[in-house]
N, C-alpha and C. Protein backbone atom coordinates (compact mmCIF):
# COMPACT_ATOMS: atom_id res chain seq x y z
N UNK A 1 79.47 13.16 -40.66
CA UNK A 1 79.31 13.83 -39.39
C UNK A 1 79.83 15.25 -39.53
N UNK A 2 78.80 16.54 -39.16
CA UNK A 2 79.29 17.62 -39.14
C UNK A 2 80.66 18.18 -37.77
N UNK A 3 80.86 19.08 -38.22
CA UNK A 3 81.88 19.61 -37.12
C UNK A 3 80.98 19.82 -35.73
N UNK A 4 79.93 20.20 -35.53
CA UNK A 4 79.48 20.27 -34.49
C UNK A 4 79.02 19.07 -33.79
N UNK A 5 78.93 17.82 -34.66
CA UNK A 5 78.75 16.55 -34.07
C UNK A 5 79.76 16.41 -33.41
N UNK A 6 81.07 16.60 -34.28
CA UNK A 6 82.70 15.40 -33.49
C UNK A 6 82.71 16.32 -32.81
N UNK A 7 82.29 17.46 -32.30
CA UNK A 7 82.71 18.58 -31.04
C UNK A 7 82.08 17.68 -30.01
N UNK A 8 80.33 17.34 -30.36
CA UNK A 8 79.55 17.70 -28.93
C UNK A 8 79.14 16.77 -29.25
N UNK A 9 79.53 15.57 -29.68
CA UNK A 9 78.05 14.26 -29.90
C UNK A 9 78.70 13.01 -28.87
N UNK A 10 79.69 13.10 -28.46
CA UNK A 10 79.70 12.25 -27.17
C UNK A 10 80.64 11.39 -27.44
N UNK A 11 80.52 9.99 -27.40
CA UNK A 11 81.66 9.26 -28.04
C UNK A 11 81.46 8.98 -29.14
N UNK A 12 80.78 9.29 -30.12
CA UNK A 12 81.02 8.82 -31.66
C UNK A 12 82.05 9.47 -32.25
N UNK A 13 82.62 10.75 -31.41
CA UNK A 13 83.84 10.99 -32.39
C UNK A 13 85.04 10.77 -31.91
N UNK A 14 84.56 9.84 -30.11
CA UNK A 14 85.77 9.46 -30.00
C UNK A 14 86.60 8.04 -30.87
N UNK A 15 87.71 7.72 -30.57
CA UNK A 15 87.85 6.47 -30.95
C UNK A 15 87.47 4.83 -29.99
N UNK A 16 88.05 4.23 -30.47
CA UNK A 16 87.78 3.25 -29.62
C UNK A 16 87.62 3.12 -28.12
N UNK A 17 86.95 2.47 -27.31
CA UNK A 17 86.93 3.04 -25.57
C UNK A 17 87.68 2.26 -25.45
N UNK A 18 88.50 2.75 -24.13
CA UNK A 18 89.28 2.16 -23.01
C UNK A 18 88.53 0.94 -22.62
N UNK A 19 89.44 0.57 -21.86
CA UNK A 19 89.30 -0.71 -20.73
C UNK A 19 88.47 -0.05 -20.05
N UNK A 20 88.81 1.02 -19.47
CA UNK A 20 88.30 1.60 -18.22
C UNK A 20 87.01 2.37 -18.34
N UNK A 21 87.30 2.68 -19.42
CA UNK A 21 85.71 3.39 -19.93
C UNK A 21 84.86 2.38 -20.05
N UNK A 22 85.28 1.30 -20.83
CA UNK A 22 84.10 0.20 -20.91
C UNK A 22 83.46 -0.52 -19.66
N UNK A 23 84.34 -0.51 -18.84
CA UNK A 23 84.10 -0.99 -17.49
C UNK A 23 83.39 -0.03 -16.67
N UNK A 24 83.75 1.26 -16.53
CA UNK A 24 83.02 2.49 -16.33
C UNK A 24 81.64 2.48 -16.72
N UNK A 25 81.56 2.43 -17.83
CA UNK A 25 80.00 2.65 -18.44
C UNK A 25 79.43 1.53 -17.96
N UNK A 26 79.90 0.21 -17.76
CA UNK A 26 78.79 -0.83 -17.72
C UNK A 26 78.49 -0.47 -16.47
N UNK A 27 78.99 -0.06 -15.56
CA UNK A 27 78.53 0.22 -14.22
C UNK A 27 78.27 1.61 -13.89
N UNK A 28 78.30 2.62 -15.27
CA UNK A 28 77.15 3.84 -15.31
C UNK A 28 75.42 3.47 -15.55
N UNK A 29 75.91 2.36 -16.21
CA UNK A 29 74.33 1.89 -17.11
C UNK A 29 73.74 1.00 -16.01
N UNK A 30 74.63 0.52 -14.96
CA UNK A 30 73.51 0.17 -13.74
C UNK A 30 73.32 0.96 -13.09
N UNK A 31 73.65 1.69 -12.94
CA UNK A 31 73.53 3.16 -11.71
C UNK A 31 72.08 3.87 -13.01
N UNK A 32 72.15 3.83 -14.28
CA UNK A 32 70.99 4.39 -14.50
C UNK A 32 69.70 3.90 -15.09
N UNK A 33 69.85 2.40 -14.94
CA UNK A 33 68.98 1.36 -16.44
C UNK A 33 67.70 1.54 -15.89
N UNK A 34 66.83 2.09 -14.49
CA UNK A 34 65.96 2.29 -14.03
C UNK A 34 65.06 3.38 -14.18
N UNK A 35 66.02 4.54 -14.84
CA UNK A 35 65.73 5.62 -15.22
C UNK A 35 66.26 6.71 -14.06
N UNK A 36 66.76 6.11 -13.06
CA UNK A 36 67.38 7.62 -11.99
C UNK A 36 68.94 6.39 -11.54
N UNK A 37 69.70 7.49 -11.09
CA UNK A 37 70.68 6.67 -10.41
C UNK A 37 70.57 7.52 -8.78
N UNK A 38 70.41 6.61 -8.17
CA UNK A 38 70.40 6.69 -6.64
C UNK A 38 71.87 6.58 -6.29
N UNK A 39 71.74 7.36 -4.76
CA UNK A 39 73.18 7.72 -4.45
C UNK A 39 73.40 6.83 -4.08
N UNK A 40 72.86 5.82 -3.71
CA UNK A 40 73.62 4.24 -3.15
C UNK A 40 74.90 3.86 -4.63
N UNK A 41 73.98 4.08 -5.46
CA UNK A 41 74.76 3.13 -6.69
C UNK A 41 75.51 4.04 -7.23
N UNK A 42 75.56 5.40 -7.33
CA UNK A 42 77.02 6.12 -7.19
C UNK A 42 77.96 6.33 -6.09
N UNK A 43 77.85 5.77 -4.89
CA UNK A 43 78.65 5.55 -4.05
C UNK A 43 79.27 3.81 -4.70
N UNK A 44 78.09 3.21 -5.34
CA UNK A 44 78.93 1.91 -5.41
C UNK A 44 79.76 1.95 -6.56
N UNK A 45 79.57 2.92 -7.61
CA UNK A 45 80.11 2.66 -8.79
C UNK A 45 81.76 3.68 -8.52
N UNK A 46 81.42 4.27 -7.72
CA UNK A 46 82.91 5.27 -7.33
C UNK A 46 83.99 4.34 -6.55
N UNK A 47 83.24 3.41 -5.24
CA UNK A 47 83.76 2.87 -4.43
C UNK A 47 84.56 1.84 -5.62
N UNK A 48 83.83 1.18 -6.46
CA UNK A 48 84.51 -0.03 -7.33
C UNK A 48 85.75 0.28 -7.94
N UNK A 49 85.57 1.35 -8.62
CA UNK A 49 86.24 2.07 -9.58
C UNK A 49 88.03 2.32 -8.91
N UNK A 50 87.91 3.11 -7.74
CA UNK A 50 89.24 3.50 -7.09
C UNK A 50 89.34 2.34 -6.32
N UNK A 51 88.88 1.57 -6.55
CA UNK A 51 89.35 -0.11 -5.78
C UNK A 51 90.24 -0.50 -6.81
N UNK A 52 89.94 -0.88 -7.79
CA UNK A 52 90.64 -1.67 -9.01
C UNK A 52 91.88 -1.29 -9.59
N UNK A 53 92.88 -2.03 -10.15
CA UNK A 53 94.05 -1.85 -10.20
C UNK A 53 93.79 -1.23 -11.67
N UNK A 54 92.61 -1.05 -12.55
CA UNK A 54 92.63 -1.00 -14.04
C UNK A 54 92.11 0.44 -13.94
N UNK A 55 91.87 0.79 -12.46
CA UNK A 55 92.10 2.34 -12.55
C UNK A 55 93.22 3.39 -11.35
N UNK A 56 94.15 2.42 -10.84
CA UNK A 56 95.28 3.05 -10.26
C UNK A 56 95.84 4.18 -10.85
N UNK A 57 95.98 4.32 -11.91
CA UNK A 57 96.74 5.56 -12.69
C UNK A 57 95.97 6.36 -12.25
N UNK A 58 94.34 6.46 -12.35
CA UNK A 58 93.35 7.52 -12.52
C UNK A 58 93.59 8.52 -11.39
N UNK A 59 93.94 9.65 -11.51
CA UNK A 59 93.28 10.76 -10.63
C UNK A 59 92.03 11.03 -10.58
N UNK A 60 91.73 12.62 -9.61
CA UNK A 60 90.65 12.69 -10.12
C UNK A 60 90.17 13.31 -10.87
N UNK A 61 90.72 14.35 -11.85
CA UNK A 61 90.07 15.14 -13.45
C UNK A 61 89.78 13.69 -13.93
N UNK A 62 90.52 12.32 -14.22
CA UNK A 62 90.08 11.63 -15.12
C UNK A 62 88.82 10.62 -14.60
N UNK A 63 88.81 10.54 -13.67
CA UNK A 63 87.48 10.46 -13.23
C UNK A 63 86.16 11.16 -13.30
N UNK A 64 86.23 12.16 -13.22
CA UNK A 64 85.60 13.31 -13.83
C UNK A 64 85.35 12.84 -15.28
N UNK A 65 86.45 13.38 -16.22
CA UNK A 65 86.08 13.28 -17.47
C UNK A 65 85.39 12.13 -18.03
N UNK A 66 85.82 10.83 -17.23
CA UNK A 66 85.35 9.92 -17.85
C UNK A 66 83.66 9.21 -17.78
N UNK A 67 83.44 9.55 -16.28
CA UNK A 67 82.36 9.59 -16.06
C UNK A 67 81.61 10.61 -16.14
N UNK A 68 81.86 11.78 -16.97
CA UNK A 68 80.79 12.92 -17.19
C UNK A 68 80.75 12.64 -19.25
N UNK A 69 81.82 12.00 -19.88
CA UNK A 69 81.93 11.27 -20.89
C UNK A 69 80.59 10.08 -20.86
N UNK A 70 80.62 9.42 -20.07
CA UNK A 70 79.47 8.31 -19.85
C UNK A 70 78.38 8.82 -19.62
N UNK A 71 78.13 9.35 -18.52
CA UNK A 71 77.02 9.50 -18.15
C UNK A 71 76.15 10.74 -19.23
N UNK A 72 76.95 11.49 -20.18
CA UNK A 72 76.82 12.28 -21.54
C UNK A 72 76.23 11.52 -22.50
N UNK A 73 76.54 10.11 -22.99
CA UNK A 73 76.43 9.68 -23.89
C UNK A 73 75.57 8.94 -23.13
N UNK A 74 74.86 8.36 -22.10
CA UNK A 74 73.77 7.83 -21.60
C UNK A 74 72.01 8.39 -21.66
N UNK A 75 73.16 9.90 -21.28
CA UNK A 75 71.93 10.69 -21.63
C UNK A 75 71.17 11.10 -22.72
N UNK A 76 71.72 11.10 -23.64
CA UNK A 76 71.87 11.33 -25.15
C UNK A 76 71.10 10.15 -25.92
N UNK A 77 71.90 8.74 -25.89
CA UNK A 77 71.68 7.74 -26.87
C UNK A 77 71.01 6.49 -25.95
N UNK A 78 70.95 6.61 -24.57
CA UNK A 78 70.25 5.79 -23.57
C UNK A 78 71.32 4.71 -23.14
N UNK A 79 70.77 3.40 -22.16
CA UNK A 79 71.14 2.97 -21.65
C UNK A 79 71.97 1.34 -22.46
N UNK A 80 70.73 1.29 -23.36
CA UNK A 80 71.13 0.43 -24.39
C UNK A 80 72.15 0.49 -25.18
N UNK A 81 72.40 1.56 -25.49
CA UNK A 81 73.56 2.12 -26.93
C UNK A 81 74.72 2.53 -25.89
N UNK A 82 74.82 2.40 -24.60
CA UNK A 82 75.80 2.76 -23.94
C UNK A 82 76.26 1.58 -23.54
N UNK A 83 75.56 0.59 -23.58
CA UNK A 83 76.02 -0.87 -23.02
C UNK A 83 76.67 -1.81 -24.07
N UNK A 84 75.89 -1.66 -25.48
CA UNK A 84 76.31 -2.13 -26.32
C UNK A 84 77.49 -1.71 -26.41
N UNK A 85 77.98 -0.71 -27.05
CA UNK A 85 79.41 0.50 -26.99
C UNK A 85 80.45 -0.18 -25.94
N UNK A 86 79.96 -0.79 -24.96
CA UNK A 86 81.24 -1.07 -24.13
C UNK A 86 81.69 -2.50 -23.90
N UNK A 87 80.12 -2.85 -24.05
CA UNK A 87 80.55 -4.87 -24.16
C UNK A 87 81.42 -4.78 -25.46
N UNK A 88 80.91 -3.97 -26.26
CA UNK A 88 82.14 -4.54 -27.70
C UNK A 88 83.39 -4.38 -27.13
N UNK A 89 83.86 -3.25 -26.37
CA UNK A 89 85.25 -2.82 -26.25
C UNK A 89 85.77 -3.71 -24.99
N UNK A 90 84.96 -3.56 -24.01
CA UNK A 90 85.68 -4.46 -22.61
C UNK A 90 86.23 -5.76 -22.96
N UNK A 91 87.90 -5.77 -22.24
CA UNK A 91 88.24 -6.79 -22.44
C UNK A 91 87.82 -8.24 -21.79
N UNK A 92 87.73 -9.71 -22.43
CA UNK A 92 87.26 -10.61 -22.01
C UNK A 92 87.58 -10.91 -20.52
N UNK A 93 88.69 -10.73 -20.28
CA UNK A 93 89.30 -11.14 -18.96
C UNK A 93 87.92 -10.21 -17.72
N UNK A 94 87.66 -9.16 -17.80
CA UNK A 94 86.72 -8.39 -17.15
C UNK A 94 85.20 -8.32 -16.98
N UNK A 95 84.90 -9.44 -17.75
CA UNK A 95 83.55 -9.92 -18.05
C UNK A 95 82.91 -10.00 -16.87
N UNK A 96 83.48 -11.06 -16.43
CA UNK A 96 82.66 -11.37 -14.91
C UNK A 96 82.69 -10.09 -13.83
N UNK A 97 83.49 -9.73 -13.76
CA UNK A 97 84.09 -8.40 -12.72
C UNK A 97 83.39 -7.36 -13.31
N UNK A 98 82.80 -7.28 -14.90
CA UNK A 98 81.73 -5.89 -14.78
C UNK A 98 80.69 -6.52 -14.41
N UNK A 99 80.02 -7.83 -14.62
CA UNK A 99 79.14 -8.46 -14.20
C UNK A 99 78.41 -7.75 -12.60
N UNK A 100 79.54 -8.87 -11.72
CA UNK A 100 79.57 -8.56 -11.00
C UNK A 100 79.02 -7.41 -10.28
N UNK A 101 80.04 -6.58 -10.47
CA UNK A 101 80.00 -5.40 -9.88
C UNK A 101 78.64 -4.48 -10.71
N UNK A 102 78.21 -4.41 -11.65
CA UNK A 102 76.95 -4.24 -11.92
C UNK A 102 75.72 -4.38 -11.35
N UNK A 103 76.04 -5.65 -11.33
CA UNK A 103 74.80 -6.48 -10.33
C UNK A 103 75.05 -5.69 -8.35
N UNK A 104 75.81 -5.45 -8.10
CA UNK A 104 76.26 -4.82 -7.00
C UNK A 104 75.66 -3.58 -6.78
N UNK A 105 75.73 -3.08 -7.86
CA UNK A 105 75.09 -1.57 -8.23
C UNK A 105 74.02 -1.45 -7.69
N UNK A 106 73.25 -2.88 -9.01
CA UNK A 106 71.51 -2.96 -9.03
C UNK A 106 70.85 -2.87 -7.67
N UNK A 107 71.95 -3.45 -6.79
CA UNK A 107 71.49 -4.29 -5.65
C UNK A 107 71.50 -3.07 -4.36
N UNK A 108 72.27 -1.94 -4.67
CA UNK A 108 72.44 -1.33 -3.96
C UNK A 108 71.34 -0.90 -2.98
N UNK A 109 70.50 -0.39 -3.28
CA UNK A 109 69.23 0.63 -3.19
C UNK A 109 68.04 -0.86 -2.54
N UNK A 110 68.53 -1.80 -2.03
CA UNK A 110 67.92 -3.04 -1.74
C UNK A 110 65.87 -3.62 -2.74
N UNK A 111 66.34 -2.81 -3.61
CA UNK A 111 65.22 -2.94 -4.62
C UNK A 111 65.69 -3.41 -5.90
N UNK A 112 65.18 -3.85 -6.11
CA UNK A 112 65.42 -4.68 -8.20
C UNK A 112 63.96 -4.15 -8.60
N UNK A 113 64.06 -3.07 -9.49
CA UNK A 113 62.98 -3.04 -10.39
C UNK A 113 62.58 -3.71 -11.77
N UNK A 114 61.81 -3.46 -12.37
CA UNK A 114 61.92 -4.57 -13.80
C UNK A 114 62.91 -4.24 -14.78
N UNK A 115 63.22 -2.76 -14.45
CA UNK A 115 64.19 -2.43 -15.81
C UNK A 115 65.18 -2.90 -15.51
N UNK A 116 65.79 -3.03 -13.78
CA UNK A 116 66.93 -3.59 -13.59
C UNK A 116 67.19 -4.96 -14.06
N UNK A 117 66.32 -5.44 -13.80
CA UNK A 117 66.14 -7.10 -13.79
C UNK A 117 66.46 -7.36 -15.72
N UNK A 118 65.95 -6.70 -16.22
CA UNK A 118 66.08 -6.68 -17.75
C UNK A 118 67.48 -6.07 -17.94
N UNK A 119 68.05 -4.90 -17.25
CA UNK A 119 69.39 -4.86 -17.63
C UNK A 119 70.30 -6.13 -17.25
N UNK A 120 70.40 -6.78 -16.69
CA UNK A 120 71.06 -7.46 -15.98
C UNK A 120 70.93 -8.48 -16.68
N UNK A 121 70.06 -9.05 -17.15
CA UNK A 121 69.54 -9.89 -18.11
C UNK A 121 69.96 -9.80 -19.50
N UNK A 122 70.10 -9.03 -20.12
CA UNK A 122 70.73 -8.38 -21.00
C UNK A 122 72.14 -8.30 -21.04
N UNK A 123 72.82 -7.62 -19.45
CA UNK A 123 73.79 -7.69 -19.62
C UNK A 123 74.98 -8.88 -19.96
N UNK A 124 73.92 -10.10 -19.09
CA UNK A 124 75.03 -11.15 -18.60
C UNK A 124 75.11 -11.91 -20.42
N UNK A 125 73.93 -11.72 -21.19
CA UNK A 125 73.79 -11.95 -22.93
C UNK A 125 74.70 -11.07 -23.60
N UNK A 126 74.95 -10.20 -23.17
CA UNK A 126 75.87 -8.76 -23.96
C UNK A 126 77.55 -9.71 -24.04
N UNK A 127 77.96 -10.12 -22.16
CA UNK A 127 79.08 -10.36 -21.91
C UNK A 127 79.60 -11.22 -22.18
N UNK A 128 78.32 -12.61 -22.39
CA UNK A 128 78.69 -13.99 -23.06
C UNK A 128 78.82 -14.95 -21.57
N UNK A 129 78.40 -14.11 -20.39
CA UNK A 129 78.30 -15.34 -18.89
C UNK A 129 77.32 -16.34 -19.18
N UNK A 130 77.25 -17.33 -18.71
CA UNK A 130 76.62 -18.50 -18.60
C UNK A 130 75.45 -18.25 -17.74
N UNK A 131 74.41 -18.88 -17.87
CA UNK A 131 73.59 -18.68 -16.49
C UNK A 131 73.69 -18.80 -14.99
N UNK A 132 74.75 -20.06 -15.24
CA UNK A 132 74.95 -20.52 -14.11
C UNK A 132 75.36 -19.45 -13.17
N UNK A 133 76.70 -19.57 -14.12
CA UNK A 133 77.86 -18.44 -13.81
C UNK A 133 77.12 -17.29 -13.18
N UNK A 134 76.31 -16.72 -13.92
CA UNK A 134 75.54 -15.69 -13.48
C UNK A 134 74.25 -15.19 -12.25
N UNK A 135 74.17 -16.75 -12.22
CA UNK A 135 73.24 -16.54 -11.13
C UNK A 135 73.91 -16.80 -9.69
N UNK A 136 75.22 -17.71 -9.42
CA UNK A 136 76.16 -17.87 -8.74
C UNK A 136 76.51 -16.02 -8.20
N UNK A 137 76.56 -15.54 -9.17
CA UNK A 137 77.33 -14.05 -8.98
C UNK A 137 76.16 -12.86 -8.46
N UNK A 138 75.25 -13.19 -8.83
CA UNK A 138 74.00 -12.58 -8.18
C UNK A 138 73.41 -13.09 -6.98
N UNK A 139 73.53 -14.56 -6.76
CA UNK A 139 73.32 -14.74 -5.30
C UNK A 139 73.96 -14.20 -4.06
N UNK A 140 75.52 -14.38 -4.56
CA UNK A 140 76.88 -13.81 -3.62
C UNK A 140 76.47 -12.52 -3.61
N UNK A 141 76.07 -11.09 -4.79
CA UNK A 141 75.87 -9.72 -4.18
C UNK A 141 74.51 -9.90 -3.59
N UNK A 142 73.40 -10.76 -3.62
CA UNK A 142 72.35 -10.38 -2.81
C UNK A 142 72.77 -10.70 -1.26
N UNK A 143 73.52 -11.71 -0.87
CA UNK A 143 74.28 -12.13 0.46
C UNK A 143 74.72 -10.47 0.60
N UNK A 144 75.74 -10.06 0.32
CA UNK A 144 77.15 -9.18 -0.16
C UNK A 144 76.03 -7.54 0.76
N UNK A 145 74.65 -7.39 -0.22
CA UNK A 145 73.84 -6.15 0.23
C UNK A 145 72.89 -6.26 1.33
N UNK A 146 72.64 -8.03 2.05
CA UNK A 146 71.88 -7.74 2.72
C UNK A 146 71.61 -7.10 3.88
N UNK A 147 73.29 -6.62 4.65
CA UNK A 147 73.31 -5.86 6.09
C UNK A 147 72.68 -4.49 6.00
């Protein structure tokens, strides 16, 4: 890798991701697996984020950085290579809870398109959820978005 890669190539020259980054991105990559992210699903992915205790520390520069970090390397290497990148790193305990809240995302914009439906599909294979498990958790956010 040249010097101008580890400057500007996104996270390949970072090291390993955070908790929070990994959790971050999986719920950048629903806000964009459709090809646009609608402001519903960046209101949902902000709202999640300063909810959770695994980002209490965060101000907001690191919010910033982290999600202009993601949404950089989304743009760059796509939605796939950004998802992969973070299921490796997210810890097990958080599986369901990026799930989740992913699927929350999708759901936002009260439309599921096919790419969504394939991320989601993908994702719950990435995280190691069960079907069950998974379809349990997608029924509750379709309840969760219907008002």
């Amino acid at each position: 890798m040249g010097l101008l890669d580890s400057l500007f190539g996104g996270m390949e020259g970072s090291s390993k991701l955070t908790p929070q980054e990994s959790f971050a991105g999986i719920l950048m990559g629903a806000s964009g697996c459709d090809g646009h992210i609608a402001e519903e699903e960046v209101d949902g992915l902000v709202t999640c984020l300063v909810r959770m205790k695994l980002f209490q520390r965060y101000d907001g520069r690191q919010y910033g950085k982290t999600l202009n970090k993601l949404h950089g390397f989304m743009k760059k290497k796509g939605v796939e290579s950004l998802i992969d990148s973070c299921t490796e790193t997210l810890p097990k305990e958080l599986a369901k809870a990026a799930f989740a809240n992913a699927c929350d995302i999708v759901l936002a914009d009260g439309v599921v398109e096919p790419d969504e439906k394939a991320f989601i599909d993908r994702l719950r294979e990435k995280l190691q959820i069960d079907s069950k498990t998974a379809k349990t958790i997608a029924e509750v956010m379709v309840i969760k978005n219907k008002g």
